[in-house]
C-alpha atoms as a PDB file:
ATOM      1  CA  UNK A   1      -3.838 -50.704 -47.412  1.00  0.00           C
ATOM      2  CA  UNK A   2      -6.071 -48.290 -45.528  1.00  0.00           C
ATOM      3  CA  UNK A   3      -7.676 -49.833 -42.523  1.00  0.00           C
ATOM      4  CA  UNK A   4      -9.913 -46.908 -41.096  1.00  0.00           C
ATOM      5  CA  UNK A   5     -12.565 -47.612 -43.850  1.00  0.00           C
ATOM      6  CA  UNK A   6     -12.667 -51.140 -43.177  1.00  0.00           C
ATOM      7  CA  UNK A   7     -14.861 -53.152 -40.553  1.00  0.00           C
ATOM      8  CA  UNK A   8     -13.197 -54.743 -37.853  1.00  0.00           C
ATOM      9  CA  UNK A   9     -13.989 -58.416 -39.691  1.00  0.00           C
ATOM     10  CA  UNK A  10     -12.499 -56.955 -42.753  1.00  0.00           C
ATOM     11  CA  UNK A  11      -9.301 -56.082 -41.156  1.00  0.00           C
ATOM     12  CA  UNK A  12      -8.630 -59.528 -38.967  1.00  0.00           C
ATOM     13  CA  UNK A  13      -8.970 -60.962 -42.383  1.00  0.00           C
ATOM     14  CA  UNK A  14      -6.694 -59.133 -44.195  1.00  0.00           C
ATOM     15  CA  UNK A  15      -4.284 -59.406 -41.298  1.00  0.00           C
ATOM     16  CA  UNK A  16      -4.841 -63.283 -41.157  1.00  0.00           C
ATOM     17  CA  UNK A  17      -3.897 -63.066 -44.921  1.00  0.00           C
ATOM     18  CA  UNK A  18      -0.599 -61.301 -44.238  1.00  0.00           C
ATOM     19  CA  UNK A  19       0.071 -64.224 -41.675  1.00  0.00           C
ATOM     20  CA  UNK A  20      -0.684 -66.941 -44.695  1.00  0.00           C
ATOM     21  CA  UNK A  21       1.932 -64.947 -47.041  1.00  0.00           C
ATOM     22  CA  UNK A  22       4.319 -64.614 -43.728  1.00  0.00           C
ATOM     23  CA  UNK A  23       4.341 -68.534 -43.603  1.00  0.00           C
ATOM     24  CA  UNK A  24       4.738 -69.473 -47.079  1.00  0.00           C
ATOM     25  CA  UNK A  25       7.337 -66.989 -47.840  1.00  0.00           C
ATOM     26  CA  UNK A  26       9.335 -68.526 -44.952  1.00  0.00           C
ATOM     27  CA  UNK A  27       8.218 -71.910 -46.802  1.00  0.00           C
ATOM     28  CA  UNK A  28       7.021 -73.429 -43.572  1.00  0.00           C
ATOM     29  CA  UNK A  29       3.655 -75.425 -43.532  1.00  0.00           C
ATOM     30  CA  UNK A  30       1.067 -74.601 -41.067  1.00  0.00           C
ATOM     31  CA  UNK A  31       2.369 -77.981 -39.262  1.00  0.00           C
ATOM     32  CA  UNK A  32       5.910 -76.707 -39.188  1.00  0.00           C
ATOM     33  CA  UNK A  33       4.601 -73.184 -37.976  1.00  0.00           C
ATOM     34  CA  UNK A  34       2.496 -74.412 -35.097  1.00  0.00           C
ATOM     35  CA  UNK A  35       5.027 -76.822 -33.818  1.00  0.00           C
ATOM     36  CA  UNK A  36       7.682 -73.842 -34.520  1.00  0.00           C
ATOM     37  CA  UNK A  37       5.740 -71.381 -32.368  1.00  0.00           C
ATOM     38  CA  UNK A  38       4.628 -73.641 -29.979  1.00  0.00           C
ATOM     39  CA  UNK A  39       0.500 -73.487 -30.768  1.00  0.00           C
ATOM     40  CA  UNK A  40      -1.981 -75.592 -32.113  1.00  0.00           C
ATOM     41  CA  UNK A  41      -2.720 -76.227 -36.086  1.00  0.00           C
ATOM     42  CA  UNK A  42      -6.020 -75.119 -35.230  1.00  0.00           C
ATOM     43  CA  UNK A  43      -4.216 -71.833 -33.607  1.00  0.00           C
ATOM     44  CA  UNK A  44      -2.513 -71.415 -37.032  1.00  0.00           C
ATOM     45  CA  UNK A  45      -5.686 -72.185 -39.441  1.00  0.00           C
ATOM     46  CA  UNK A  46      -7.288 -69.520 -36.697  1.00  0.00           C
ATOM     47  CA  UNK A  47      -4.971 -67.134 -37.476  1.00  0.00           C
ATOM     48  CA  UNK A  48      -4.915 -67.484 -40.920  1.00  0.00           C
ATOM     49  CA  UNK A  49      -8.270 -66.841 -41.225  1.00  0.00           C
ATOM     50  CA  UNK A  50      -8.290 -63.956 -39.211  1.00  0.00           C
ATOM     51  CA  UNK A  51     -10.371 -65.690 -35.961  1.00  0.00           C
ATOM     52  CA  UNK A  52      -7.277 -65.573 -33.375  1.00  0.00           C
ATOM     53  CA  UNK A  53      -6.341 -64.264 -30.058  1.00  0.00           C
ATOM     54  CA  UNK A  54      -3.441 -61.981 -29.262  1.00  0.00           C
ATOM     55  CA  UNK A  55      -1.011 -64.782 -27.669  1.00  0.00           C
ATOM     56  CA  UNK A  56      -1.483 -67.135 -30.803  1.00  0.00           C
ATOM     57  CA  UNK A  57      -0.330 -63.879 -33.300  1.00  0.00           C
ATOM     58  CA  UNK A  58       2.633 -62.843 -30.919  1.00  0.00           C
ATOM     59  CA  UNK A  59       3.433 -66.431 -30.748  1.00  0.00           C
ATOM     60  CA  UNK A  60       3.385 -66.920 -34.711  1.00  0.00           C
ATOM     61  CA  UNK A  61       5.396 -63.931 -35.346  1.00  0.00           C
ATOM     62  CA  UNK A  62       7.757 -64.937 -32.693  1.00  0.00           C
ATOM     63  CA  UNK A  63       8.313 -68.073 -34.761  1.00  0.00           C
ATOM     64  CA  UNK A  64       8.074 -66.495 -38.293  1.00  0.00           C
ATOM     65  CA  UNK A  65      10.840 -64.025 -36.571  1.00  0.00           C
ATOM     66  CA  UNK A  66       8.718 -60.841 -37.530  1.00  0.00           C
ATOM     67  CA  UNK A  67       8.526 -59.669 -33.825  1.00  0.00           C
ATOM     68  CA  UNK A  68       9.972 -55.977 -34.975  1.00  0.00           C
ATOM     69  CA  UNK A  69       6.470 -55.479 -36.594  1.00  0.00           C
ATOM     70  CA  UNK A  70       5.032 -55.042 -33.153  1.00  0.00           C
ATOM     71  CA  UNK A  71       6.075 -51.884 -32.774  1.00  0.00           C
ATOM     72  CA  UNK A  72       4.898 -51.088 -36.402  1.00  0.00           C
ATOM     73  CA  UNK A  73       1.537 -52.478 -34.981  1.00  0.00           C
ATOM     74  CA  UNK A  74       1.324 -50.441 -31.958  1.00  0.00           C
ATOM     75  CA  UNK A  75       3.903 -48.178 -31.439  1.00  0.00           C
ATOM     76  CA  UNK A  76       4.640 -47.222 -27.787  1.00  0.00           C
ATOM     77  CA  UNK A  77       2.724 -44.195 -26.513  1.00  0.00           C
ATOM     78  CA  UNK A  78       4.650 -41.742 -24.889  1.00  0.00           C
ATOM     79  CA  UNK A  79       2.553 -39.582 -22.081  1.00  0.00           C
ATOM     80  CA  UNK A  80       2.302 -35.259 -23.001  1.00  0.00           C
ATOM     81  CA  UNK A  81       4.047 -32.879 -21.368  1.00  0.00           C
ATOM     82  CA  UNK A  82       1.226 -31.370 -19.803  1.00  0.00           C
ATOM     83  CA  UNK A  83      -0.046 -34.959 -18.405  1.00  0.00           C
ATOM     84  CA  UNK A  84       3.120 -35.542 -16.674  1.00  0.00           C
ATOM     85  CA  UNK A  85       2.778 -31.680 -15.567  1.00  0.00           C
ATOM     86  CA  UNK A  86      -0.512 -32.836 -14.050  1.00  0.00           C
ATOM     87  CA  UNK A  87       0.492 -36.389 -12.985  1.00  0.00           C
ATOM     88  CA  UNK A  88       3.466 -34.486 -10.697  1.00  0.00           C
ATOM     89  CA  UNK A  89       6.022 -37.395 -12.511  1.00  0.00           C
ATOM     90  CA  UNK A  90       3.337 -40.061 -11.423  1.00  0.00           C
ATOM     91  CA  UNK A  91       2.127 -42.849 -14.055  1.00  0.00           C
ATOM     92  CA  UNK A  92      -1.028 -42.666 -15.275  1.00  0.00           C
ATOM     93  CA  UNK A  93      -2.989 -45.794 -14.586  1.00  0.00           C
ATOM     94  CA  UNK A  94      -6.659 -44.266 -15.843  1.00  0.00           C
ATOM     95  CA  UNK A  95      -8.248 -42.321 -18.028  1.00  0.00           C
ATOM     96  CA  UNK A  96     -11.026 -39.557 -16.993  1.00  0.00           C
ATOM     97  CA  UNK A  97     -14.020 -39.382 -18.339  1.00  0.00           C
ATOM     98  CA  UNK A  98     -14.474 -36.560 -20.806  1.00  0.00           C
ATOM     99  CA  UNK A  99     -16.925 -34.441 -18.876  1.00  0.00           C
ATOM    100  CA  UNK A 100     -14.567 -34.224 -15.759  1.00  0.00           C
ATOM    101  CA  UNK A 101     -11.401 -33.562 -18.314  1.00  0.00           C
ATOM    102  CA  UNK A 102     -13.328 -30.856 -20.074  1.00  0.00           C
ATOM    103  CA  UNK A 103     -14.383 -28.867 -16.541  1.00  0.00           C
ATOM    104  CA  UNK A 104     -10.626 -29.165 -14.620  1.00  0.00           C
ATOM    105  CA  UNK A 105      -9.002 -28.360 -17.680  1.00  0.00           C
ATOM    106  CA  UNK A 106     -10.163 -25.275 -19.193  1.00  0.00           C
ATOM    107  CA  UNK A 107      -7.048 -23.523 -20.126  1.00  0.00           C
ATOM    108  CA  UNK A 108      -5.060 -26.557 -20.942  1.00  0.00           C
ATOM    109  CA  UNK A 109      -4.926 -27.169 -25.204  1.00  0.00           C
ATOM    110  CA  UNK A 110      -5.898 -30.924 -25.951  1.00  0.00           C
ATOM    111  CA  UNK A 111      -3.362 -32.998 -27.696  1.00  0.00           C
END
């Protein structure tokens, strides 16, 4: 499934469907899974229907054992070349704004 076309409502449902077929494929009841991941049923029914927060989702794929699809989910950014350049081996711990990028950083191609 394509996500970009779809409205942010659209996709927390669809993921909150993924979560149902998660659970019953691992024939586990919403019950089972709460207790299992350590949340509330309400956390589960939540999720399910796509109304959840961050820690009840890492917590039910914890306990479905699906925790390799975080990095499917948000893969780890690495920083550019020419960032680090910049940064003088520094981490970056902002972002500028795009009018201040533009002007210091004339010659430098955008990523």
């Amino acid at each position: 499934m394509e996500f970009g076309s779809l409205t942010v409502h659209a996709i927390a449902e669809e993921l909150g469907d993924r979560i149902k077929t998660a659970r019953l494929n691992a024939n586990l009841t919403q019950k089972a899974l709460a207790k299992k991941g350590g949340v509330s049923l309400k956390a589960i029914t939540n999720a399910e229907k796509g109304k959840s927060t961050l820690e009840s989702v890492i917590a039910i794929l914890i306990a479905l054992d699906m925790t390799e699809q975080l990095n499917l989910f948000i893969p780890k950014q690495e920083i550019s070349p020419v960032q680090l350049i910049e940064l003088k081996g520094k981490e970056r711990k902002r972002a500028t704004s795009p009018s201040k990028h533009t002007t210091q950083n004339k010659d430098i191609p955008k990523w």
